[in-house]
N, C-alpha and C. Protein backbone atom coordinates (compact mmCIF):
# COMPACT_ATOMS: atom_id res chain seq x y z
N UNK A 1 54.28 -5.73 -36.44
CA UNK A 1 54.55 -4.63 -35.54
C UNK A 1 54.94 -3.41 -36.36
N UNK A 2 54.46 -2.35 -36.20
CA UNK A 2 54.25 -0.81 -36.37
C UNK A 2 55.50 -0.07 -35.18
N UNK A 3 56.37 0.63 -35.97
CA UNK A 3 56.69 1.20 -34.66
C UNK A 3 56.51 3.28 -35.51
N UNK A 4 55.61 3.90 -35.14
CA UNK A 4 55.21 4.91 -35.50
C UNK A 4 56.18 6.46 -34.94
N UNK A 5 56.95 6.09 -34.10
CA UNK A 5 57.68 7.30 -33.31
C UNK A 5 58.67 6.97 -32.99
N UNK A 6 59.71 7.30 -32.97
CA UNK A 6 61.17 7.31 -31.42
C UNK A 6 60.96 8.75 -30.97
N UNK A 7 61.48 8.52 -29.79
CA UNK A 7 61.26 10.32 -29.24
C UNK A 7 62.24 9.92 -27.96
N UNK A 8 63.30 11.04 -28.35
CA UNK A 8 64.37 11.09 -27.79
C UNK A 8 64.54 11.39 -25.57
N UNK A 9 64.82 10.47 -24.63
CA UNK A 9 64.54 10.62 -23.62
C UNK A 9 65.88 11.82 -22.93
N UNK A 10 65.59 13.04 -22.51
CA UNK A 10 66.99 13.49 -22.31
C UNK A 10 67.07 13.61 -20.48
N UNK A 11 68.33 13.04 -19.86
CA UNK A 11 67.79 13.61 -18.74
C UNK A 11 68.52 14.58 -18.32
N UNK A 12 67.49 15.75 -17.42
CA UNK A 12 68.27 17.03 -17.31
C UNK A 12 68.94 17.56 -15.97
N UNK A 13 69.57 18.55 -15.47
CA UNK A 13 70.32 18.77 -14.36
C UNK A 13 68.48 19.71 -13.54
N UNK A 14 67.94 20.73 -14.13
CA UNK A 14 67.55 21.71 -13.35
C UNK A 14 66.44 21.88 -14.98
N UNK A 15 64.98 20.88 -14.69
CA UNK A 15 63.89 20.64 -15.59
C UNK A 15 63.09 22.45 -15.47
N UNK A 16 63.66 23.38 -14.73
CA UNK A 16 62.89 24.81 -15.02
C UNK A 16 63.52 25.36 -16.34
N UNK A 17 65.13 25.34 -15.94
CA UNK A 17 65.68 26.17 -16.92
C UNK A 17 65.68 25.32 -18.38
N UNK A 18 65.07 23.99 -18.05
CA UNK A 18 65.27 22.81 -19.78
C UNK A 18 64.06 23.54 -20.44
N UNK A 19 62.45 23.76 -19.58
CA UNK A 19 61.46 24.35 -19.70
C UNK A 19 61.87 25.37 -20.56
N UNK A 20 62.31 26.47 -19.71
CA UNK A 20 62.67 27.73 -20.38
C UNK A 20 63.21 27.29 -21.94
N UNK A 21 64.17 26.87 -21.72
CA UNK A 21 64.69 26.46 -22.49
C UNK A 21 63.91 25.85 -24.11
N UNK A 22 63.20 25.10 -23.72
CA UNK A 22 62.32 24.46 -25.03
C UNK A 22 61.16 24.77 -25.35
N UNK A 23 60.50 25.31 -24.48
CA UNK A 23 59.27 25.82 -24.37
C UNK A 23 58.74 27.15 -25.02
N UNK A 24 59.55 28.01 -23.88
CA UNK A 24 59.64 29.75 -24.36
C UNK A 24 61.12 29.61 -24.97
N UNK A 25 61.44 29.05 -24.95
CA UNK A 25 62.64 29.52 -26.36
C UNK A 25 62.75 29.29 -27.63
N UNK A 26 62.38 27.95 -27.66
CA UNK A 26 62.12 27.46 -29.12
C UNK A 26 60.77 27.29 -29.37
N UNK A 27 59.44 26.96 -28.51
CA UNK A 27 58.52 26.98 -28.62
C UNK A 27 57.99 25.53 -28.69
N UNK A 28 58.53 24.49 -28.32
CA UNK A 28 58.02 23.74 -27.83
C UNK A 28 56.55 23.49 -27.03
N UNK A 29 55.88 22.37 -27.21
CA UNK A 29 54.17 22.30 -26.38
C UNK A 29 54.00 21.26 -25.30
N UNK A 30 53.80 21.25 -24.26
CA UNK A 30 53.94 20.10 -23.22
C UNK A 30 52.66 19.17 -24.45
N UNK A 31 52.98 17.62 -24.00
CA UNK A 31 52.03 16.85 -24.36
C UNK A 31 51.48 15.83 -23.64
N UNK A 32 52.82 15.71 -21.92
CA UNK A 32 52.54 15.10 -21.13
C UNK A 32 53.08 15.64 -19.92
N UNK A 33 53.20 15.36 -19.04
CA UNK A 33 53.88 15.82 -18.00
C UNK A 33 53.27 14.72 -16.76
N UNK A 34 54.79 15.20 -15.60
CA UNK A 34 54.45 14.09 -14.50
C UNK A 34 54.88 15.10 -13.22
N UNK A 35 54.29 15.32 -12.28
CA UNK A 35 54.41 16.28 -11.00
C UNK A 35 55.10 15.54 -9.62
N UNK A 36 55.60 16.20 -9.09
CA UNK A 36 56.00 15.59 -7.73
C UNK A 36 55.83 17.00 -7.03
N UNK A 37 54.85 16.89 -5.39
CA UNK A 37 54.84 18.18 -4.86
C UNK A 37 54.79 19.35 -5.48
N UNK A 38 53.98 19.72 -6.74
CA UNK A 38 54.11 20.61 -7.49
C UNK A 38 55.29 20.88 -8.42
N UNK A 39 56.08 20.11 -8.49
CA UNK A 39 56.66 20.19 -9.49
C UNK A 39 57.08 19.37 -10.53
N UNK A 40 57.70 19.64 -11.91
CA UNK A 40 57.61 18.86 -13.01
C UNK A 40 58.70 17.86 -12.79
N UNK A 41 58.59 17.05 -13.13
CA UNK A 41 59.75 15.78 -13.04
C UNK A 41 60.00 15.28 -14.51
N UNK A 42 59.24 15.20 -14.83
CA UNK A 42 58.92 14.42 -16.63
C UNK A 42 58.09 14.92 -17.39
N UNK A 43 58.49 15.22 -18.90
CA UNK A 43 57.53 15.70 -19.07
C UNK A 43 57.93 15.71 -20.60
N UNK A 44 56.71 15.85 -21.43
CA UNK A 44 56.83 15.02 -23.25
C UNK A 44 56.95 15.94 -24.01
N UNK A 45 57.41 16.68 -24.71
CA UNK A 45 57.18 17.99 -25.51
C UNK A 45 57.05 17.64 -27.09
N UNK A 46 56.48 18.69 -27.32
CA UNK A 46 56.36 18.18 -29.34
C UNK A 46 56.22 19.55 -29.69
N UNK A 47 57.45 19.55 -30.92
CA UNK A 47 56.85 20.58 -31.99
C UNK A 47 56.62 19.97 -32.98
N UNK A 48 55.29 20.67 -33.80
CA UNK A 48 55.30 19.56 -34.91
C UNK A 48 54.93 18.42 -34.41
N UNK A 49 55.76 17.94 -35.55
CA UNK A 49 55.45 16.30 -35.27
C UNK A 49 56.75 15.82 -34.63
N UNK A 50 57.84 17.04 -34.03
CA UNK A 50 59.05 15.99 -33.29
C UNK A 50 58.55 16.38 -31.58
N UNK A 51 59.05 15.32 -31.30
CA UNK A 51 59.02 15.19 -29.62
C UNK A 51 60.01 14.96 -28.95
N UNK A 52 60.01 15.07 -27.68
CA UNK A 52 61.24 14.86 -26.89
C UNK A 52 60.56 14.79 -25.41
N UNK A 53 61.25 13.71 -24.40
CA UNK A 53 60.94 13.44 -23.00
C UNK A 53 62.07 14.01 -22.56
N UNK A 54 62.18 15.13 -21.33
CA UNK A 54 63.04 15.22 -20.56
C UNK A 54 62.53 15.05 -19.24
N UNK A 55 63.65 14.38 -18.01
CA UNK A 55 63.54 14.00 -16.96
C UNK A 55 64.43 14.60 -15.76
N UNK A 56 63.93 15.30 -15.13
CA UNK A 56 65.01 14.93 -13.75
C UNK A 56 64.84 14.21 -12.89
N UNK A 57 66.24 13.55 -12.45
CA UNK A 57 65.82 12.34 -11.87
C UNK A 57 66.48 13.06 -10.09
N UNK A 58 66.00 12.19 -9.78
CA UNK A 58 66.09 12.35 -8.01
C UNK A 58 67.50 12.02 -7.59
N UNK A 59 68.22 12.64 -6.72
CA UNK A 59 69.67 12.72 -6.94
C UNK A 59 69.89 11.36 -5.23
N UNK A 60 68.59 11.06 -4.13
CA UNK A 60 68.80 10.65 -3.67
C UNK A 60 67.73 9.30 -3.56
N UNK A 61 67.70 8.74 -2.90
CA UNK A 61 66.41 7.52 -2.62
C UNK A 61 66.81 6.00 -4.00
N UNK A 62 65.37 5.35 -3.86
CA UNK A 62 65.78 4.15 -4.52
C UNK A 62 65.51 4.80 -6.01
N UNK A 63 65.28 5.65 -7.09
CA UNK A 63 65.25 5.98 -7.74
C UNK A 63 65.77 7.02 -8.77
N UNK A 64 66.91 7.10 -7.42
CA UNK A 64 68.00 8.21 -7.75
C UNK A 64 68.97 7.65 -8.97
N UNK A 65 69.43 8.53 -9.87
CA UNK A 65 70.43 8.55 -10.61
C UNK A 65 71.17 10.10 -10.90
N UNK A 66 72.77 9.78 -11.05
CA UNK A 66 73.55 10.71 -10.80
C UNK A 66 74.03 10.80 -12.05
N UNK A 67 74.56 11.76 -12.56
CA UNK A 67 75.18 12.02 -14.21
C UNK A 67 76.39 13.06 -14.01
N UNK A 68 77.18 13.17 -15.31
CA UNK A 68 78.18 13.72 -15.10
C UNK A 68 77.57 15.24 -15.78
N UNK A 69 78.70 16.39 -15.41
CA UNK A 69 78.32 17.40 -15.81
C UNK A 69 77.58 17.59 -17.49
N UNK A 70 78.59 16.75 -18.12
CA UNK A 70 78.85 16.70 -19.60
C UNK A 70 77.62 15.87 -20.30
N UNK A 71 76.82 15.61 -19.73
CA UNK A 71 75.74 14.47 -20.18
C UNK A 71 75.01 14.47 -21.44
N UNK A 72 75.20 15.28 -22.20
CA UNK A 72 74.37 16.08 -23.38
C UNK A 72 76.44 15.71 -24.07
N UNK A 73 77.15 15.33 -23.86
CA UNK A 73 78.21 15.00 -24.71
C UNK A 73 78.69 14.44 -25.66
N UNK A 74 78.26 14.68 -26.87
CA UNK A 74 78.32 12.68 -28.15
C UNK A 74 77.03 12.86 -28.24
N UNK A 75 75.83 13.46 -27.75
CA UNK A 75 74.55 13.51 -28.63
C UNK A 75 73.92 14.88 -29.02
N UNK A 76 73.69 14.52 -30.47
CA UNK A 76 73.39 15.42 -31.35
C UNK A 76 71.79 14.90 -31.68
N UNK A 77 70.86 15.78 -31.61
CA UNK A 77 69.23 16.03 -32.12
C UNK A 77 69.62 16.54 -33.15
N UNK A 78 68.46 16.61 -34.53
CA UNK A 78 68.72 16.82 -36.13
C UNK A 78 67.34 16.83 -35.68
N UNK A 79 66.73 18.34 -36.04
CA UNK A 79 65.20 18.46 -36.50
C UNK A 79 65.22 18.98 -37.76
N UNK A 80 63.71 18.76 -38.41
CA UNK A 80 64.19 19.27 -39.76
C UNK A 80 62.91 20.07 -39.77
N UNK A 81 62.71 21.54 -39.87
CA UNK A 81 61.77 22.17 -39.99
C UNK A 81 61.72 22.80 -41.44
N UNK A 82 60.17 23.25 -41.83
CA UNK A 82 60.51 23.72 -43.22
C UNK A 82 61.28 24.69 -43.51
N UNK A 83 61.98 25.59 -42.32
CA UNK A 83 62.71 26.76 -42.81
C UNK A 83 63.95 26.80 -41.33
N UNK A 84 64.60 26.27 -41.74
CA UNK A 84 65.69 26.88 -40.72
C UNK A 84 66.24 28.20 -40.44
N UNK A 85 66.47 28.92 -41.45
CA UNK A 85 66.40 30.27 -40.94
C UNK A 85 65.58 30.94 -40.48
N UNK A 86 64.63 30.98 -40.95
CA UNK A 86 63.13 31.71 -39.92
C UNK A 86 62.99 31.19 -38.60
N UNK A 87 63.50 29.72 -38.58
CA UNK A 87 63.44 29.42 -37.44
C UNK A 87 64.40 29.84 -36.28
N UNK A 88 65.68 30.07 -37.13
CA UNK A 88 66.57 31.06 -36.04
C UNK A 88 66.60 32.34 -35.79
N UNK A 89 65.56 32.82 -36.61
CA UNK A 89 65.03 34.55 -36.67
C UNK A 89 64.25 34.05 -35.46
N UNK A 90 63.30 33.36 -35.30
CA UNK A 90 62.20 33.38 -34.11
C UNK A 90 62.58 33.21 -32.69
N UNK A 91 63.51 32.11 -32.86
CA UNK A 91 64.52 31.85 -31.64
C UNK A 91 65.45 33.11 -31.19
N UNK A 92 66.28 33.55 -31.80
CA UNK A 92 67.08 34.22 -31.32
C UNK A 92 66.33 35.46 -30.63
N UNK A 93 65.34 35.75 -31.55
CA UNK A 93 64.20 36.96 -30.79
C UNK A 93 63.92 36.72 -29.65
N UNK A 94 64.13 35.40 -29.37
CA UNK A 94 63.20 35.11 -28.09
C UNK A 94 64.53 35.02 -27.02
N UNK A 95 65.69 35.27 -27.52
CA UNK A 95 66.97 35.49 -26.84
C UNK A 95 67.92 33.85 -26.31
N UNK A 96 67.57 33.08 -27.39
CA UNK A 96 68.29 31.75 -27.44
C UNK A 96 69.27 32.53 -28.28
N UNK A 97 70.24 31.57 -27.69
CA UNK A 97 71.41 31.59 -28.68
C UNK A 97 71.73 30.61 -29.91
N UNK A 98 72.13 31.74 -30.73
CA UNK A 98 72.18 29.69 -31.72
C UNK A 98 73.16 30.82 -32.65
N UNK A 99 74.34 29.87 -33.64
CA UNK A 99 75.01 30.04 -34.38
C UNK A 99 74.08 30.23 -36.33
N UNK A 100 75.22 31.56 -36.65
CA UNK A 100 74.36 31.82 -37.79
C UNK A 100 74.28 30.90 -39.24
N UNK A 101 73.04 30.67 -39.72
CA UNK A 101 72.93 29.68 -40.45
C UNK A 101 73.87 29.83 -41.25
N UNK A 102 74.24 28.09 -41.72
CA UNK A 102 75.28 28.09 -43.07
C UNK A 102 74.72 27.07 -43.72
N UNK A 103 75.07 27.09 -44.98
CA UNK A 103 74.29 26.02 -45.86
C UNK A 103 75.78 24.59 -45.64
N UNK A 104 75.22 23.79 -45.68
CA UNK A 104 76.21 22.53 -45.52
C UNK A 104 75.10 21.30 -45.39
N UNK A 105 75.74 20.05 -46.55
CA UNK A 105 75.60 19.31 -47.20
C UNK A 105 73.73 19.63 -48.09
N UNK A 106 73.84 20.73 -48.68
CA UNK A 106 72.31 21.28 -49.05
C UNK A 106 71.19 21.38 -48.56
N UNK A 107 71.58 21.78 -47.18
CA UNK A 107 70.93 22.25 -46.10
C UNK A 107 71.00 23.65 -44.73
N UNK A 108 70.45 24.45 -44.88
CA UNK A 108 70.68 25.84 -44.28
C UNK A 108 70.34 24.58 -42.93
N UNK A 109 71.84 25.08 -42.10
CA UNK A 109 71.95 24.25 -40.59
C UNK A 109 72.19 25.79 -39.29
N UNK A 110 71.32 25.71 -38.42
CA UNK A 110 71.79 26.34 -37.31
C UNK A 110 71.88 25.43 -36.13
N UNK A 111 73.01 25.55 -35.52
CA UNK A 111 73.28 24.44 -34.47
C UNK A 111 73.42 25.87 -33.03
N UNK A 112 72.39 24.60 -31.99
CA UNK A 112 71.95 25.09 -30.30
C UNK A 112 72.27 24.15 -29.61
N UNK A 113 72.83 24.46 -28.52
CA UNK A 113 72.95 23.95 -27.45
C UNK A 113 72.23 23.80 -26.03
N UNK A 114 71.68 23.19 -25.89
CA UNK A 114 70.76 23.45 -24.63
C UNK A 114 71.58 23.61 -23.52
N UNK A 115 70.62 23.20 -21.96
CA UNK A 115 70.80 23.82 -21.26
C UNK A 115 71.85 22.46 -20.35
N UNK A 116 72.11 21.22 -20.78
CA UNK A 116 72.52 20.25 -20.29
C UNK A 116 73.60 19.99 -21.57
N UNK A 117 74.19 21.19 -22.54
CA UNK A 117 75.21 20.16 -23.22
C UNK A 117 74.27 19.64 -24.18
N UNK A 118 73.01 18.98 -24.57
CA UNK A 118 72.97 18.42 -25.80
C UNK A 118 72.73 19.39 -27.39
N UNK A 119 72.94 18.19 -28.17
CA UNK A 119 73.35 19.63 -29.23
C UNK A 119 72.25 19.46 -30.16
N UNK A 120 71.90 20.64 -30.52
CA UNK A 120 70.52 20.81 -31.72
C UNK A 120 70.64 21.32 -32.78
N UNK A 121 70.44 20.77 -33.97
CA UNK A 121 70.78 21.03 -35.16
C UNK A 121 69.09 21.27 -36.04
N UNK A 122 69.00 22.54 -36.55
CA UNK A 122 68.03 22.66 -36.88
C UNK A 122 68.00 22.81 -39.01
N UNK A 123 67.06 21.66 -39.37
CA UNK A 123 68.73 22.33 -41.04
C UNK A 123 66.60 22.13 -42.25
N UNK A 124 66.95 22.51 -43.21
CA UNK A 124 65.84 22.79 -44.34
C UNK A 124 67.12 22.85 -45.85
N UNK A 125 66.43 21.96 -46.29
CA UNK A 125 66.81 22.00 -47.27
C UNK A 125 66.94 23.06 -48.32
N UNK A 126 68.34 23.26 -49.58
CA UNK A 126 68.37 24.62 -50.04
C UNK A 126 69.28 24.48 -51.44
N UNK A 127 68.87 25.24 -52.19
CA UNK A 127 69.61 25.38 -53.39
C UNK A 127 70.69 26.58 -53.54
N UNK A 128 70.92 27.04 -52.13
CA UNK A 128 72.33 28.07 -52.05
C UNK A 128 73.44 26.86 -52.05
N UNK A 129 74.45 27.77 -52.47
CA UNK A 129 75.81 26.89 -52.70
C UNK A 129 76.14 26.41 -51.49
N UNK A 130 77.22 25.81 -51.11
CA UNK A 130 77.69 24.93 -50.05
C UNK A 130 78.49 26.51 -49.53
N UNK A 131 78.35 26.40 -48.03
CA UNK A 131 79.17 27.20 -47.35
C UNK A 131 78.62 28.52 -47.29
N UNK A 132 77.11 28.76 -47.85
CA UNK A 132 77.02 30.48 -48.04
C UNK A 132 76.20 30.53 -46.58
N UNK A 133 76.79 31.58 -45.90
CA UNK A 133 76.19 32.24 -44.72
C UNK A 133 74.79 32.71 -45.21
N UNK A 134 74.16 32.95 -43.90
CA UNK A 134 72.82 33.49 -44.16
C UNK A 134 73.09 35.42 -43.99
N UNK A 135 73.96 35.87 -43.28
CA UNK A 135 74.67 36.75 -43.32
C UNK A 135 75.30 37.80 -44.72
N UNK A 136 75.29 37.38 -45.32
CA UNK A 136 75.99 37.30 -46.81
C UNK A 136 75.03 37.05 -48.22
N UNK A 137 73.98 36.57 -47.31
CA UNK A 137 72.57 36.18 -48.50
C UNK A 137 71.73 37.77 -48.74
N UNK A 138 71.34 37.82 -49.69
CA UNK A 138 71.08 39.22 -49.42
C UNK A 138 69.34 39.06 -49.46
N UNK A 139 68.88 38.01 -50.20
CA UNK A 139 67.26 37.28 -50.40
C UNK A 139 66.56 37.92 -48.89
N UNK A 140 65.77 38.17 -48.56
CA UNK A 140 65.06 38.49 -47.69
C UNK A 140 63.95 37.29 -47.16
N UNK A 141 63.56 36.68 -48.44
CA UNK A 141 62.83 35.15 -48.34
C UNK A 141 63.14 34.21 -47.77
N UNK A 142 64.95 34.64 -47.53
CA UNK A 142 65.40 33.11 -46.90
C UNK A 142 64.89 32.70 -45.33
């Protein structure tokens, strides 16, 4: 047995604003999706080569499940793209919020929060010292 992927299942409060959220914000690509009455219920996203399923689930009937506000609480996503700072130049343009990169454990890290509480850590490896802001870098390359 091969196991070729994990891909993280998240489930969400309100799947428009998760959309917004991953799609047009970070740029995320649907790769699957599941409809009810025109609208999205499930649905597979990939950048790259990472993916992620988010779900809303039905709050009433035999298939209902209920969650607490905090549900995104104790889990942390770690993507690793080739440039984390460019990648928070592109994001923030697009009016996500995300904290300004810092290099920590030899890796430029910007950490996001979505729209349910879970937390996203976006980090690229780096030969700046431990602790140097991207703020403070004066390189234009970074």
């Amino acid at each position: 047995m091969q196991v070729k992927e994990v891909v993280p299942f998240l489930a969400v409060k309100d799947m428009k604003e998760s959309i917004a959220f991953y799609v047009d914000g970070l740029g995320f690509e649907f790769r699957h999706k599941w409809e009810v009455g025109g609208e999205i219920r499930w649905c597979q996203l990939k950048i790259d080569q990472a993916g992620l399923m988010l779900q809303q689930f039905a709050t009433e009937g035999h298939d209902a499940r209920v969650f607490s506000e905090n549900k995104g609480e104790g889990v942390t996503l770690c993507f690793f793209p080739e440039d984390a700072v460019g990648f928070y130049r592109a994001v923030t343009e697009r009016g996500i919020k995300a904290s300004e990169p810092v290099v920590s454990n030899g890796l430029w890290t910007t950490h996001l929060s979505d729209p349910d509480g879970y937390q996203l850590l976006f980090e690229s490896p780096t030969d700046a010292p431990e602790g140097t802001r991207m703020s403070v870098t004066v390189s234009p390359s970074l």
